[in-house]
PDB file of N, CA and C in Angstrom:
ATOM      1  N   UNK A   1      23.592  28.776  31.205  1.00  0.00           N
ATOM      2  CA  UNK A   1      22.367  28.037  30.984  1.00  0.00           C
ATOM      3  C   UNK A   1      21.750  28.408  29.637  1.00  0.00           C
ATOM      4  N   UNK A   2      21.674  29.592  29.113  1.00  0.00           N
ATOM      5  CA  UNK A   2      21.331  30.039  27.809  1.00  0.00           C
ATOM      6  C   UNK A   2      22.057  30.114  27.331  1.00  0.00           C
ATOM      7  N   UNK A   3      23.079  29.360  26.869  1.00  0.00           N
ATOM      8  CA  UNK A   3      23.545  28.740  26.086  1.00  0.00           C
ATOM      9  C   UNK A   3      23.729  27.708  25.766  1.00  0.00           C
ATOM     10  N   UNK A   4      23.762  26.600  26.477  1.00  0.00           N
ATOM     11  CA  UNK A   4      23.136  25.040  26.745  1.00  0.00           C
ATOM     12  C   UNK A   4      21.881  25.145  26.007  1.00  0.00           C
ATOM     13  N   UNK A   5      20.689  26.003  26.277  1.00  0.00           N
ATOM     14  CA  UNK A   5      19.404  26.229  25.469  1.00  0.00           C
ATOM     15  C   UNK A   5      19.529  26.531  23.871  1.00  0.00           C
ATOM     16  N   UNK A   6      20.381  27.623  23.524  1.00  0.00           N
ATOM     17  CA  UNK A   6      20.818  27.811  22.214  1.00  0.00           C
ATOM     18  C   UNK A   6      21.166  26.829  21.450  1.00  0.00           C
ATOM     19  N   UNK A   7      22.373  25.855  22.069  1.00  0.00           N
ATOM     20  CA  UNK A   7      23.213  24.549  21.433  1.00  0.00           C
ATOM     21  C   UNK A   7      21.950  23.679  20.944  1.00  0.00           C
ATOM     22  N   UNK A   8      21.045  23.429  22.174  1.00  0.00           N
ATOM     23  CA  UNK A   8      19.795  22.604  22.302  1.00  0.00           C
ATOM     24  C   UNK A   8      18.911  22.927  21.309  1.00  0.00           C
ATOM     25  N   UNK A   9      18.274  24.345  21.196  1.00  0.00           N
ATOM     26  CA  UNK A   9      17.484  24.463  20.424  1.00  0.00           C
ATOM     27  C   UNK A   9      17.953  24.228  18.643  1.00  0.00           C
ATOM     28  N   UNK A  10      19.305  24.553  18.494  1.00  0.00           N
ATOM     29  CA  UNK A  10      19.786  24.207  17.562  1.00  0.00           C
ATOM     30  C   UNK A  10      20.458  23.101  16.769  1.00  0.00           C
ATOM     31  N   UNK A  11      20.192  22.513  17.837  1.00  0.00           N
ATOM     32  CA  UNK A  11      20.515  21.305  17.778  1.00  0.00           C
ATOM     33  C   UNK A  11      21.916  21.177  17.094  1.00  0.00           C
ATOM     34  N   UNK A  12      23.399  21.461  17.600  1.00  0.00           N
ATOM     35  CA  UNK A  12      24.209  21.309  17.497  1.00  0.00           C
ATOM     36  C   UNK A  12      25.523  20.560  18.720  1.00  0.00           C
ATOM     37  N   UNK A  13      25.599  19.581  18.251  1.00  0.00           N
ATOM     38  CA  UNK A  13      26.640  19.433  18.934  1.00  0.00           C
ATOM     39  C   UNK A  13      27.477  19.092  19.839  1.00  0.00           C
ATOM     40  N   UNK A  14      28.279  19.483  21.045  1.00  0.00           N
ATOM     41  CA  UNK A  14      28.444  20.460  22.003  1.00  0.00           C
ATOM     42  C   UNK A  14      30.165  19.383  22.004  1.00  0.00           C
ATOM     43  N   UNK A  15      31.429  19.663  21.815  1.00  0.00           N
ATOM     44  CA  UNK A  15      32.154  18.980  21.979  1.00  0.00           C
ATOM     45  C   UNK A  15      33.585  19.028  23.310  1.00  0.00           C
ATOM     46  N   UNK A  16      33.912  18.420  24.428  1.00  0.00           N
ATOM     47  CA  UNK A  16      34.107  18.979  25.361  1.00  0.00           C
ATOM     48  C   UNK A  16      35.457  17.857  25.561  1.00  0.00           C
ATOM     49  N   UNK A  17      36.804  18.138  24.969  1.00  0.00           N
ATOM     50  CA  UNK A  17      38.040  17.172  25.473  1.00  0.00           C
ATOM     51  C   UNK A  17      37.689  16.261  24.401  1.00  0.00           C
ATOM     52  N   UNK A  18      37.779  15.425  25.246  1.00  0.00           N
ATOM     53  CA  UNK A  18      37.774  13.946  24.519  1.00  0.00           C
ATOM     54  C   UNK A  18      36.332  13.214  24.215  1.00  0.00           C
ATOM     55  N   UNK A  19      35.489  13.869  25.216  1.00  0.00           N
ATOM     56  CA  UNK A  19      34.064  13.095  25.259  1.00  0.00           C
ATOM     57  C   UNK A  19      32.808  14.357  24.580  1.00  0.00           C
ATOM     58  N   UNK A  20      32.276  13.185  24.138  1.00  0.00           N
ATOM     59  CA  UNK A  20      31.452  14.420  22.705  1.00  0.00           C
ATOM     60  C   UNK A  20      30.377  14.083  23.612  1.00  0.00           C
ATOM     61  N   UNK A  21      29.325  14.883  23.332  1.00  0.00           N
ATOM     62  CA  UNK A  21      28.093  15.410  24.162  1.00  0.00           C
ATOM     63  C   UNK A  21      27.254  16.006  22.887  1.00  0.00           C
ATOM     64  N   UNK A  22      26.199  15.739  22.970  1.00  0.00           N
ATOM     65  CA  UNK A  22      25.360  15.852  21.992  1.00  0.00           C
ATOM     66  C   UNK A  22      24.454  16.281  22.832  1.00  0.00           C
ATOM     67  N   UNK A  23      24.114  17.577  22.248  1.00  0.00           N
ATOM     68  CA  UNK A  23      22.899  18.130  23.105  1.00  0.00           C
ATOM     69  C   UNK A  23      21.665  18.458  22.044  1.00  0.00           C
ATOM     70  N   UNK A  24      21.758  17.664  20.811  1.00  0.00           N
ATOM     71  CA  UNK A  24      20.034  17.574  20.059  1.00  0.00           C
ATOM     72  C   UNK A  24      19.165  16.435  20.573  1.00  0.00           C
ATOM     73  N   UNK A  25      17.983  16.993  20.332  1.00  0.00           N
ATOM     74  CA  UNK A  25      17.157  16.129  20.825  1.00  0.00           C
ATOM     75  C   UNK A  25      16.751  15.074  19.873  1.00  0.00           C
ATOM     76  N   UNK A  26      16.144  13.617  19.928  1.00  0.00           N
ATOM     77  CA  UNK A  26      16.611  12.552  19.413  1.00  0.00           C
ATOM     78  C   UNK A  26      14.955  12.742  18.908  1.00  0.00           C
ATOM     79  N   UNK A  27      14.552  12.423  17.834  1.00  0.00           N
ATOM     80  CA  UNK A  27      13.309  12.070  17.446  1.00  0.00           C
ATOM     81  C   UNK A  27      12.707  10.535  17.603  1.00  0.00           C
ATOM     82  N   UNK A  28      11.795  10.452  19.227  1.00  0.00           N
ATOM     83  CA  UNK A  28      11.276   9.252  19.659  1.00  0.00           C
ATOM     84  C   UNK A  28      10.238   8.822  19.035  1.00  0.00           C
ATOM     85  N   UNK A  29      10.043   7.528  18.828  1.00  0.00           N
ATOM     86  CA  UNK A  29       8.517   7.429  18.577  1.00  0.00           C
ATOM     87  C   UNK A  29       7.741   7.529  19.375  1.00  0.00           C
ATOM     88  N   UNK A  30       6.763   7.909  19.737  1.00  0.00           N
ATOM     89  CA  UNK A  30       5.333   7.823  20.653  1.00  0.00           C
ATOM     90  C   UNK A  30       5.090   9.335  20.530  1.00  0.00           C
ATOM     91  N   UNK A  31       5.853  10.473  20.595  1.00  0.00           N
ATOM     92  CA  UNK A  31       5.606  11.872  20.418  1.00  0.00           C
ATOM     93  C   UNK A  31       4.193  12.037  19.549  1.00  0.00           C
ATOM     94  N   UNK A  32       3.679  11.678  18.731  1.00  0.00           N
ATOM     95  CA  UNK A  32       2.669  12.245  18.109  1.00  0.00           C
ATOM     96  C   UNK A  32       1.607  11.085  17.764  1.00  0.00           C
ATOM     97  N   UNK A  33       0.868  10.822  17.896  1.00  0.00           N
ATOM     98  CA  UNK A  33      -0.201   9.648  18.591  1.00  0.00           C
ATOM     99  C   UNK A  33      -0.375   9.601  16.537  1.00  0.00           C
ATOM    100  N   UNK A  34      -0.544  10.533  15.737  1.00  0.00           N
ATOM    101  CA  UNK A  34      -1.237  10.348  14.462  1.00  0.00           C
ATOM    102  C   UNK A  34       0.073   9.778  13.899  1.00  0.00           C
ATOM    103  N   UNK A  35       1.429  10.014  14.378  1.00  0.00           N
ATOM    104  CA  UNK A  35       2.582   9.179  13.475  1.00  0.00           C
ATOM    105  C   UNK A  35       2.215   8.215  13.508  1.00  0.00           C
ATOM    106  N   UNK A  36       1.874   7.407  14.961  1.00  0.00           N
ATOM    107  CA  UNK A  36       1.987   5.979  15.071  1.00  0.00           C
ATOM    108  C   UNK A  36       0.884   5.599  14.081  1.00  0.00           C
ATOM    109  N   UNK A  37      -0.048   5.748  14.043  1.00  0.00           N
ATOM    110  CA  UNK A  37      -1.099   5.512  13.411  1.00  0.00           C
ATOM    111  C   UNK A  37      -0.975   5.336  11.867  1.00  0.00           C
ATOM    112  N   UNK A  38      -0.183   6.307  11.335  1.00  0.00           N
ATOM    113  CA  UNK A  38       0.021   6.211   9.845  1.00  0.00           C
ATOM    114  C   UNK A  38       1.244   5.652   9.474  1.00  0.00           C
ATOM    115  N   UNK A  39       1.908   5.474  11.009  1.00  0.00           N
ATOM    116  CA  UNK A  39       2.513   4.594   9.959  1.00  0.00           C
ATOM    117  C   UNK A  39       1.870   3.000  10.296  1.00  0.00           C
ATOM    118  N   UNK A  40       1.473   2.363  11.160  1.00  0.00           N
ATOM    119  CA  UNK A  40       0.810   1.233  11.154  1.00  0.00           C
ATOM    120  C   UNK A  40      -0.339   1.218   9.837  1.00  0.00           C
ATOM    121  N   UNK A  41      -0.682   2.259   9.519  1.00  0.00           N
ATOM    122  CA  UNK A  41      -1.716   2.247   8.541  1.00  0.00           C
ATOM    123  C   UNK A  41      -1.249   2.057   7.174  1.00  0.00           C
ATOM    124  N   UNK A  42      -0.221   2.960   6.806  1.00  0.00           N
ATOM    125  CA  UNK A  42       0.501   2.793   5.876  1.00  0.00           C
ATOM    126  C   UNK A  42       1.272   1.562   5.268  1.00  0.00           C
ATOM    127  N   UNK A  43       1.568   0.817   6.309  1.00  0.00           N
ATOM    128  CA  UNK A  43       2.076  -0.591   5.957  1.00  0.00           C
ATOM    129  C   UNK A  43       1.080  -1.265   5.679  1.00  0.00           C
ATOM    130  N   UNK A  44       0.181  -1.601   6.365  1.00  0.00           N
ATOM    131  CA  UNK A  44      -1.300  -2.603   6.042  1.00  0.00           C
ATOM    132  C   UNK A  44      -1.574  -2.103   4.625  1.00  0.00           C
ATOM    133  N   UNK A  45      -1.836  -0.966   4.796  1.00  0.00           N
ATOM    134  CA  UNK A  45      -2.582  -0.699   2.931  1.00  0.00           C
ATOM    135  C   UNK A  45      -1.197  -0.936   2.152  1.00  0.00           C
ATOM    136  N   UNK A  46       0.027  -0.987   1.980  1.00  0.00           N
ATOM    137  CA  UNK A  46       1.206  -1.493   0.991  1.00  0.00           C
ATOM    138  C   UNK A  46       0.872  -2.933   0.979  1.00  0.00           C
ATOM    139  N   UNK A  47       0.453  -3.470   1.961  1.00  0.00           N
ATOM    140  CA  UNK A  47       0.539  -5.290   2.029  1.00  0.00           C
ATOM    141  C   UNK A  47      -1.044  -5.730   1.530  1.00  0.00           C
ATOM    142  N   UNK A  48      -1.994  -4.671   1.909  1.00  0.00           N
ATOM    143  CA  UNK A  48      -2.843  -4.982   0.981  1.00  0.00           C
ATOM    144  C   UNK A  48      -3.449  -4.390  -0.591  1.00  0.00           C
ATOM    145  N   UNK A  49      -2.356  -3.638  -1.247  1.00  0.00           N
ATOM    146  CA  UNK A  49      -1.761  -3.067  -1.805  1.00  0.00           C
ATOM    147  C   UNK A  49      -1.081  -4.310  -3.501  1.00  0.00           C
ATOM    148  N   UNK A  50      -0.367  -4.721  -2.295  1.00  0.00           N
ATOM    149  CA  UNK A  50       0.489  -6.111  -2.881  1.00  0.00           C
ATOM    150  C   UNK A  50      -0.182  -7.001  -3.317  1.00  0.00           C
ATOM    151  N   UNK A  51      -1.174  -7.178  -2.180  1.00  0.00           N
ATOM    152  CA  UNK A  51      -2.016  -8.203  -2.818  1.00  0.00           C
ATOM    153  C   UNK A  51      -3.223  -8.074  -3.654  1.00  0.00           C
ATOM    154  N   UNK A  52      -3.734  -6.897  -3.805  1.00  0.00           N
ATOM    155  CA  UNK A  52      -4.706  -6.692  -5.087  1.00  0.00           C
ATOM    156  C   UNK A  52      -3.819  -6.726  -6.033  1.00  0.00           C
ATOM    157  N   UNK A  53      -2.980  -6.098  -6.402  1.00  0.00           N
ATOM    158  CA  UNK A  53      -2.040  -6.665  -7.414  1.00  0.00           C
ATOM    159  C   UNK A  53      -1.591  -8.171  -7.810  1.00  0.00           C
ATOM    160  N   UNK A  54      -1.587  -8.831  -7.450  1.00  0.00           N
ATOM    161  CA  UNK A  54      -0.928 -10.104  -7.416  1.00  0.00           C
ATOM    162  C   UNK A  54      -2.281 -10.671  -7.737  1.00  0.00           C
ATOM    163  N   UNK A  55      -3.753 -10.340  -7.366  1.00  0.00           N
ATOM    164  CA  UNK A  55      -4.941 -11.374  -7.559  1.00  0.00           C
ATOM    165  C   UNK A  55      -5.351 -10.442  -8.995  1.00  0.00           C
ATOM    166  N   UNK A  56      -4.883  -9.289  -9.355  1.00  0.00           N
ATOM    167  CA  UNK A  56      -5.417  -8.648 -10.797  1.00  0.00           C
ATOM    168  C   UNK A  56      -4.951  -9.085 -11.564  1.00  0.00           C
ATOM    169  N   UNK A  57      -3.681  -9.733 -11.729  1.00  0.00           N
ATOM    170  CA  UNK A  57      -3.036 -10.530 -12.573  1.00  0.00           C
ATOM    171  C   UNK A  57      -3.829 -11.496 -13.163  1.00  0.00           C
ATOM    172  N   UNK A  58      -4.316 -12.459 -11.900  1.00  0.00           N
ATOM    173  CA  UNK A  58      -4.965 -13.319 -12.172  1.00  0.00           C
ATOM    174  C   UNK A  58      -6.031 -13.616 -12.567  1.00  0.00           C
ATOM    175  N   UNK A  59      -6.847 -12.339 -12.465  1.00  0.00           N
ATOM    176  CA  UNK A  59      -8.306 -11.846 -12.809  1.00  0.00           C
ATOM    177  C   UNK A  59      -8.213 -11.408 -13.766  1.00  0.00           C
ATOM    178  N   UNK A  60      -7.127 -10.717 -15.231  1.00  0.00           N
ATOM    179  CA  UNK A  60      -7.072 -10.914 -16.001  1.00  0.00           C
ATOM    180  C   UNK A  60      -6.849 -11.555 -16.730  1.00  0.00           C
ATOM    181  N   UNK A  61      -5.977 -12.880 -16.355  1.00  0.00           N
ATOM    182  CA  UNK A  61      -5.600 -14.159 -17.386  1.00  0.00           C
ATOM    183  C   UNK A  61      -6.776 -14.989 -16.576  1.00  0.00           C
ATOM    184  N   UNK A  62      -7.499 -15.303 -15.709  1.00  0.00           N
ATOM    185  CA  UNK A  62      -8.743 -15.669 -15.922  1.00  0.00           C
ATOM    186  C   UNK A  62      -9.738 -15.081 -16.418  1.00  0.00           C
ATOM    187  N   UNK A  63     -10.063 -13.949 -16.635  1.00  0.00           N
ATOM    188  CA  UNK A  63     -11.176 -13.251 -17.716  1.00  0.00           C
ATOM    189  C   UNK A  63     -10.583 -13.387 -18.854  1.00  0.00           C
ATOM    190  N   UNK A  64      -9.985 -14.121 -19.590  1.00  0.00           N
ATOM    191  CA  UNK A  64      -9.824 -13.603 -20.983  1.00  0.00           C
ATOM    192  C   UNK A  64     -10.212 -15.058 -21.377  1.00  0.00           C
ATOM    193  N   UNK A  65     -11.033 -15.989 -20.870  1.00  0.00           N
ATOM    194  CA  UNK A  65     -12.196 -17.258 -21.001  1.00  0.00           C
ATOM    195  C   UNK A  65     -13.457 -16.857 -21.083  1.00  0.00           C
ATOM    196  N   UNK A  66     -14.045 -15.578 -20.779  1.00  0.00           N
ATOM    197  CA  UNK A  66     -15.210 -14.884 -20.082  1.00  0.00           C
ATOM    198  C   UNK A  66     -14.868 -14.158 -19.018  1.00  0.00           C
ATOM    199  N   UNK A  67     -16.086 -13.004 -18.749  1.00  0.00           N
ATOM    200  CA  UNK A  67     -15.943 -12.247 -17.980  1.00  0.00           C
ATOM    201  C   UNK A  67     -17.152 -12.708 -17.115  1.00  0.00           C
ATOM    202  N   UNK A  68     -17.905 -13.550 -17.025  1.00  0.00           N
ATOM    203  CA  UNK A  68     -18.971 -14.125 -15.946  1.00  0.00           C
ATOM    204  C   UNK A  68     -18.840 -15.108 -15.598  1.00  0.00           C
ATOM    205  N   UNK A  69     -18.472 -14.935 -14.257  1.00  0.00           N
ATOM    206  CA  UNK A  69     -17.787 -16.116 -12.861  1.00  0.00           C
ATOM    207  C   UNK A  69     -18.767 -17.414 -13.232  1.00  0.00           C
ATOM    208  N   UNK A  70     -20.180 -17.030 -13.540  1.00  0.00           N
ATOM    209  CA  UNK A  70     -21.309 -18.039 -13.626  1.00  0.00           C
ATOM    210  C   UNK A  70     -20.744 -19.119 -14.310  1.00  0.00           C
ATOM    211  N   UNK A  71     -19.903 -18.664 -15.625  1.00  0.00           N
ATOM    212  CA  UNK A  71     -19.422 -19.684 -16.987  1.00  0.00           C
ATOM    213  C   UNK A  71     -18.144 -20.170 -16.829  1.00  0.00           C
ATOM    214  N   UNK A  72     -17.492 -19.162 -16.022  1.00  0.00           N
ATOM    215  CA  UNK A  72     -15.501 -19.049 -16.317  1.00  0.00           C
ATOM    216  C   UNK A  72     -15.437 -19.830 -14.779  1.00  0.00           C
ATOM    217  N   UNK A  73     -14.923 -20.853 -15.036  1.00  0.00           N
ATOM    218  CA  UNK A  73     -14.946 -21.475 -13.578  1.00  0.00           C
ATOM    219  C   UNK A  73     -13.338 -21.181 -12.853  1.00  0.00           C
ATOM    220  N   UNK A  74     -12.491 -20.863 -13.771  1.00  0.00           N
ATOM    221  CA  UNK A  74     -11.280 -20.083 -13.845  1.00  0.00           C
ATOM    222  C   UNK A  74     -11.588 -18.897 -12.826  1.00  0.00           C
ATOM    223  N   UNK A  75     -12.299 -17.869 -12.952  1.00  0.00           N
ATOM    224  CA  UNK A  75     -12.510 -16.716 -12.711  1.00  0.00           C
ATOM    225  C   UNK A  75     -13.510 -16.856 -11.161  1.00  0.00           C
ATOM    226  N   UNK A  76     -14.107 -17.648 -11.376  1.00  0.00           N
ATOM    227  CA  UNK A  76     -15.431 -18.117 -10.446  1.00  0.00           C
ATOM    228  C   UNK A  76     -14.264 -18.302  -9.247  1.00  0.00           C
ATOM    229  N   UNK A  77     -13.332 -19.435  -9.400  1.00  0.00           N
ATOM    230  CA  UNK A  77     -12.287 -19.676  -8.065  1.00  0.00           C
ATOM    231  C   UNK A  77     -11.126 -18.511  -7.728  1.00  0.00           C
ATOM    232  N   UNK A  78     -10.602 -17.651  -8.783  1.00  0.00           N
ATOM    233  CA  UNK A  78     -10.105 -16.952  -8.163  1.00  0.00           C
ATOM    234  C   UNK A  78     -11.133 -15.470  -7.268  1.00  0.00           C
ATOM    235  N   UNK A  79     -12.185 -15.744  -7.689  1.00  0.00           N
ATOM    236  CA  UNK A  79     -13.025 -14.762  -7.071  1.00  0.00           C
ATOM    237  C   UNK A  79     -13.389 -14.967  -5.586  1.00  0.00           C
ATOM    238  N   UNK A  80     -13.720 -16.483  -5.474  1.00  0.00           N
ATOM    239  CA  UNK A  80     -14.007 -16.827  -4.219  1.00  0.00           C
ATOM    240  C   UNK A  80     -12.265 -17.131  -3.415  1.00  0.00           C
ATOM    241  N   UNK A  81     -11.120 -17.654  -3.866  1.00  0.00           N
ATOM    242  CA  UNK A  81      -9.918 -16.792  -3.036  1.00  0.00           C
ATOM    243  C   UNK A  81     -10.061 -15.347  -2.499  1.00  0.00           C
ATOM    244  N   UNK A  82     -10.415 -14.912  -3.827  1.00  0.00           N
ATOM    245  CA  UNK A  82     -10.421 -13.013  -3.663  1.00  0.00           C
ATOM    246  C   UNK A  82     -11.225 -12.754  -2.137  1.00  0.00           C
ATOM    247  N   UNK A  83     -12.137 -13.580  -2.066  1.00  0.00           N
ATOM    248  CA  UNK A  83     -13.354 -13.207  -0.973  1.00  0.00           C
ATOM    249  C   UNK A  83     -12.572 -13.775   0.201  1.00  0.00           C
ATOM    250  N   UNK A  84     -12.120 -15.236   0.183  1.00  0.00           N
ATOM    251  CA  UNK A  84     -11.593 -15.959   1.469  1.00  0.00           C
ATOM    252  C   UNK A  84     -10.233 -14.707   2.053  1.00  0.00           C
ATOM    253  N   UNK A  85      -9.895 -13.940   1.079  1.00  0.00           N
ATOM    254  CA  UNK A  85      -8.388 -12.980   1.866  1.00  0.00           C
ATOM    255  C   UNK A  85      -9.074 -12.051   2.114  1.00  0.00           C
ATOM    256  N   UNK A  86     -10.037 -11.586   2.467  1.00  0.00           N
ATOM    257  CA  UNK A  86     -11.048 -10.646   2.767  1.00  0.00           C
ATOM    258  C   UNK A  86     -10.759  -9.112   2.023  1.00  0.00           C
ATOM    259  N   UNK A  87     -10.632  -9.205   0.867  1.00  0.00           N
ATOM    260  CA  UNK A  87     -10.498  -8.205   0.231  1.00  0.00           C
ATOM    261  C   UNK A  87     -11.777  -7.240  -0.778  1.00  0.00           C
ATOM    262  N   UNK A  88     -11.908  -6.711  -0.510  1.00  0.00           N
ATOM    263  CA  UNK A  88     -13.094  -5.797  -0.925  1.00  0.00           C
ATOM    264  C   UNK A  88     -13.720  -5.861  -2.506  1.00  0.00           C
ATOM    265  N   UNK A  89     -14.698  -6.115  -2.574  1.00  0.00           N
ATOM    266  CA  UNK A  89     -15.086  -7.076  -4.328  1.00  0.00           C
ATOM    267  C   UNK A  89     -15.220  -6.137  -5.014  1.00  0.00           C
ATOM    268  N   UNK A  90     -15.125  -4.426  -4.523  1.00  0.00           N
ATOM    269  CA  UNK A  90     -15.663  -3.346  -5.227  1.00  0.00           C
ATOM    270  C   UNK A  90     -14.772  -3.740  -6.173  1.00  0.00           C
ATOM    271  N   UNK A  91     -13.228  -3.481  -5.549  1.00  0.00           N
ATOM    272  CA  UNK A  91     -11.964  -3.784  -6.080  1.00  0.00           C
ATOM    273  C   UNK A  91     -12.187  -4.491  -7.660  1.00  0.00           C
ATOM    274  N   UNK A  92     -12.174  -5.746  -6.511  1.00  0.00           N
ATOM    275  CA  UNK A  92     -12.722  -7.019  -7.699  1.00  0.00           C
ATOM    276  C   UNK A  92     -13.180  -6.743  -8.859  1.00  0.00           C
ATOM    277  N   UNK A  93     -14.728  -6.139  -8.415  1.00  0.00           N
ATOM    278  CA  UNK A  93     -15.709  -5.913  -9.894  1.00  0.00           C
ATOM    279  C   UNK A  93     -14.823  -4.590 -11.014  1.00  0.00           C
ATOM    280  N   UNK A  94     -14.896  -3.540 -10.066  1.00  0.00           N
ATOM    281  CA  UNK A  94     -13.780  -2.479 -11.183  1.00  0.00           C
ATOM    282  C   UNK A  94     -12.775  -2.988 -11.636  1.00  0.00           C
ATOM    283  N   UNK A  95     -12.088  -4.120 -11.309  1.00  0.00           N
ATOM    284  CA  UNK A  95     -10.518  -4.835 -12.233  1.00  0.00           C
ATOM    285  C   UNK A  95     -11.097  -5.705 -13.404  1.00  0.00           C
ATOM    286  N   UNK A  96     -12.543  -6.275 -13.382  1.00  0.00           N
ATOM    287  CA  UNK A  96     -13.112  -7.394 -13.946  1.00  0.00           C
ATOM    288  C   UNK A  96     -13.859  -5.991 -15.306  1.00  0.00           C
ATOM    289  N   UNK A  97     -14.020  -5.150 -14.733  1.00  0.00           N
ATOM    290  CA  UNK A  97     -14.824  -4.043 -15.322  1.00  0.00           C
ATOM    291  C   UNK A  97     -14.163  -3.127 -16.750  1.00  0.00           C
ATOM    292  N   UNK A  98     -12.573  -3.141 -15.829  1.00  0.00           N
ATOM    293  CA  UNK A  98     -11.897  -2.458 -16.717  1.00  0.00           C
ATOM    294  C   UNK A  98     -11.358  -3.798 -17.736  1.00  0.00           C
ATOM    295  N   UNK A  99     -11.295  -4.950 -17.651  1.00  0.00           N
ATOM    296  CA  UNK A  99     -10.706  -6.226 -18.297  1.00  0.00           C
ATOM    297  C   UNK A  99     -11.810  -5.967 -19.707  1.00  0.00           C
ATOM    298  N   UNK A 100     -13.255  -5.701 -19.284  1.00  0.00           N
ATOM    299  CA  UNK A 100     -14.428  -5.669 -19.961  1.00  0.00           C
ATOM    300  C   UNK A 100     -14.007  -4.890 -21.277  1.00  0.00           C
ATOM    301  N   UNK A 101     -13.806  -3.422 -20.837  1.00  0.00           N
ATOM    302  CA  UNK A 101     -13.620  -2.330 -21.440  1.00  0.00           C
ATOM    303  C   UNK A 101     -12.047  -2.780 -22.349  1.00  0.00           C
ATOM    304  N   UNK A 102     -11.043  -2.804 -21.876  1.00  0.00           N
ATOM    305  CA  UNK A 102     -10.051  -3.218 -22.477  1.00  0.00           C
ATOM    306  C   UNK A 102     -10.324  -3.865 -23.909  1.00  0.00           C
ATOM    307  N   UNK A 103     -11.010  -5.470 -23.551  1.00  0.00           N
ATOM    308  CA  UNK A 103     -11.260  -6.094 -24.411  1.00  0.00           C
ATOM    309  C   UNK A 103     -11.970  -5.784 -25.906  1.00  0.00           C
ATOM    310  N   UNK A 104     -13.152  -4.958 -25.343  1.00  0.00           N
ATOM    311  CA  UNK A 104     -13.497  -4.435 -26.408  1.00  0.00           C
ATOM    312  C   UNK A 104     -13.315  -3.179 -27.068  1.00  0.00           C
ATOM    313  N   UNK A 105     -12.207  -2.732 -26.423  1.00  0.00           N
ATOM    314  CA  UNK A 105     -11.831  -2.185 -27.097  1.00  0.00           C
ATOM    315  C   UNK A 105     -10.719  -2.548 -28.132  1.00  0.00           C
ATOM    316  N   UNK A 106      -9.764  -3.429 -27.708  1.00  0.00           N
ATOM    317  CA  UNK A 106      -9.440  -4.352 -28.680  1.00  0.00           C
ATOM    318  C   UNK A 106     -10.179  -5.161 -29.952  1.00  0.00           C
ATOM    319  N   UNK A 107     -11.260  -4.966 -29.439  1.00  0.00           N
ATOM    320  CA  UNK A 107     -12.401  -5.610 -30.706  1.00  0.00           C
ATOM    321  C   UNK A 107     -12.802  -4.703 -31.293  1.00  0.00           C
ATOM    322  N   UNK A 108     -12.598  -3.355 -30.977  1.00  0.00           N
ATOM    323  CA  UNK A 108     -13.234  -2.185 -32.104  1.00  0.00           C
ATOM    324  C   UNK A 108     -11.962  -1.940 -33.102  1.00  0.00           C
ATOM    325  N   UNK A 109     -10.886  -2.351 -32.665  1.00  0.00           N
ATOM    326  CA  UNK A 109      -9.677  -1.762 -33.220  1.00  0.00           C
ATOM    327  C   UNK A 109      -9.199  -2.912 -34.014  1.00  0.00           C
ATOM    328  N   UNK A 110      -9.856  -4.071 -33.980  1.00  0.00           N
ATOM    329  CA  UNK A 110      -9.690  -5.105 -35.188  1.00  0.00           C
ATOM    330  C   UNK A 110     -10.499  -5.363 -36.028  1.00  0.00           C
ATOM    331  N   UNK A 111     -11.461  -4.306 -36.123  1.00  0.00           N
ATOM    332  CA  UNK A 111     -13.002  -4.960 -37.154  1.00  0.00           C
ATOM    333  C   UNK A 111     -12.685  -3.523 -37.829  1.00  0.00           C
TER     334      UNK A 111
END
């Protein structure tokens, strides 16, 4: 019996004739309640992840008309998409923020 435990704890093996026997233990899912969790979590934030990327694109080749939704009607519609995929405007404003900064800094470096 303590040795069956040894093989086990070591997870090696165990080979007997013709028929193999594996006496490691198999790593299930449900064992640890915080795996499941991160990894369900982990996928959502990659997919929403994906998609702030894919709308920053667009929030920079629409800001480069203006950077105020009020004027850039370009910018104005991808903003209100931005809102209809329920994505967080903090986002939004810091991508529109850094477009700001970019720009002029490009304008200090040509005058």
């Amino acid at each position: 019996m303590s040795s069956k435990l040894f093989l086990y704890s070591q997870r090696i093996p165990l080979y007997l004739g013709n028929k193999n026997i594996c006496l490691c233990s198999s790593n299930q899912k449900g064992h640890s309640h915080w795996d499941n969790i991160a990894k369900t979590k982990t996928t959502k934030d990659q997919e929403k992840a994906k998609r702030i990327n894919a709308y920053s694109k667009r929030i920079f080749n629409a800001a480069k008309e203006g950077c105020d939704p009020n004027l850039n009607k370009k910018l104005a519609k991808v903003m209100e998409e931005y809102k209809k995929e329920s994505l967080p405007m903090e986002t939004f404003n810091k991508l529109l923020d850094r477009h700001k900064a970019e720009a002029e800094a490009k304008k200090q470096k040509g005058e």
